[in-house]
Protein backbone atom coordinates (compact mmCIF):
# COMPACT_ATOMS: atom_id res chain seq x y z
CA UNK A 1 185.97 159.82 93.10
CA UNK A 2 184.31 156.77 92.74
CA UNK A 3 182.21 155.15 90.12
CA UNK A 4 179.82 153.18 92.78
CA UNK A 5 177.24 156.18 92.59
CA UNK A 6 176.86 156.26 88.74
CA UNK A 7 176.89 152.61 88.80
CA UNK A 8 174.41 152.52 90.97
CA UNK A 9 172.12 155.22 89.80
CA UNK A 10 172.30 153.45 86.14
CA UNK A 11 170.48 150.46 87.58
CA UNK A 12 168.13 152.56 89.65
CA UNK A 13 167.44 153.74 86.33
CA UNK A 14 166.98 150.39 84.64
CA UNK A 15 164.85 149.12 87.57
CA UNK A 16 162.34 151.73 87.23
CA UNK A 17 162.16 151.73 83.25
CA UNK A 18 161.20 148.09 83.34
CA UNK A 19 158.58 149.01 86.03
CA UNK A 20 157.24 151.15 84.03
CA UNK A 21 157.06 149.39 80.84
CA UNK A 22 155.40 146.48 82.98
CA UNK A 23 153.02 149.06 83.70
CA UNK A 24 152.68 150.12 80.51
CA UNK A 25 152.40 146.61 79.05
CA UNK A 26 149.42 145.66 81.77
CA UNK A 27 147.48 148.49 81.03
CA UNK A 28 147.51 148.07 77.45
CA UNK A 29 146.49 144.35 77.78
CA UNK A 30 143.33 145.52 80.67
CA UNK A 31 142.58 148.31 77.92
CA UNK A 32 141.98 145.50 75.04
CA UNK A 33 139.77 142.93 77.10
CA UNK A 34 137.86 145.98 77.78
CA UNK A 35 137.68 147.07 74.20
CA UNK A 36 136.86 143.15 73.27
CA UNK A 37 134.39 142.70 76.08
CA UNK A 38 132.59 145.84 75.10
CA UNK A 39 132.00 145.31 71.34
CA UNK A 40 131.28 141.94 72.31
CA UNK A 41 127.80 143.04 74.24
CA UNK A 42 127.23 145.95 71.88
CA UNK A 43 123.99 145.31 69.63
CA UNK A 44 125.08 144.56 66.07
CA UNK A 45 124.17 147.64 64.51
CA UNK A 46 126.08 149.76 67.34
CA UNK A 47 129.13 148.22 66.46
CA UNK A 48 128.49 148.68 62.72
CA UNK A 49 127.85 152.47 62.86
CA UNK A 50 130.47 153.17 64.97
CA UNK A 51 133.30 151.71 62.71
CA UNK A 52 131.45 152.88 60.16
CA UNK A 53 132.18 156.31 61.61
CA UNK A 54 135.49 155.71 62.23
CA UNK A 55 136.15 154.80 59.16
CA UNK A 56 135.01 158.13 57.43
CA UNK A 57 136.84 160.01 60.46
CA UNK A 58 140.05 158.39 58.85
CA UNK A 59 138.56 159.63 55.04
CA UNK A 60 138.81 155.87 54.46
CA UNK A 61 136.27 154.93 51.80
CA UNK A 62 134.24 151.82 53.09
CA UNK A 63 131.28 152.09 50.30
């Protein structure tokens, strides 16, 4: 037997959770600038109503 395999496999492993939290991490970060560029071209009142609506979709009082 020899431990080379496991060894090996383990950092396989390692290697491809870190790729995939980079992943995870870039598309989170592309997801807010969009988010942030969005509201910031939204007319006032569009970004008003819809955390207004959010809001009340949470049952969060807000008036």
């Amino acid at each position: 037997m020899s431990t080379t395999p496991v060894s090996s496999s383990r950092r396989a492993a390692r290697s491809a959770s870190r790729v995939s939290s980079a992943w995870q991490q870039v598309a989170v970060v592309l997801f807010g600038a969009l988010v942030l560029y969005a509201v910031g071209f939204l007319p006032m009142s569009a970004a008003h109503n819809t955390a207004h609506d959010t809001r009340h979709s949470f049952v969060f009082p807000c008036h």
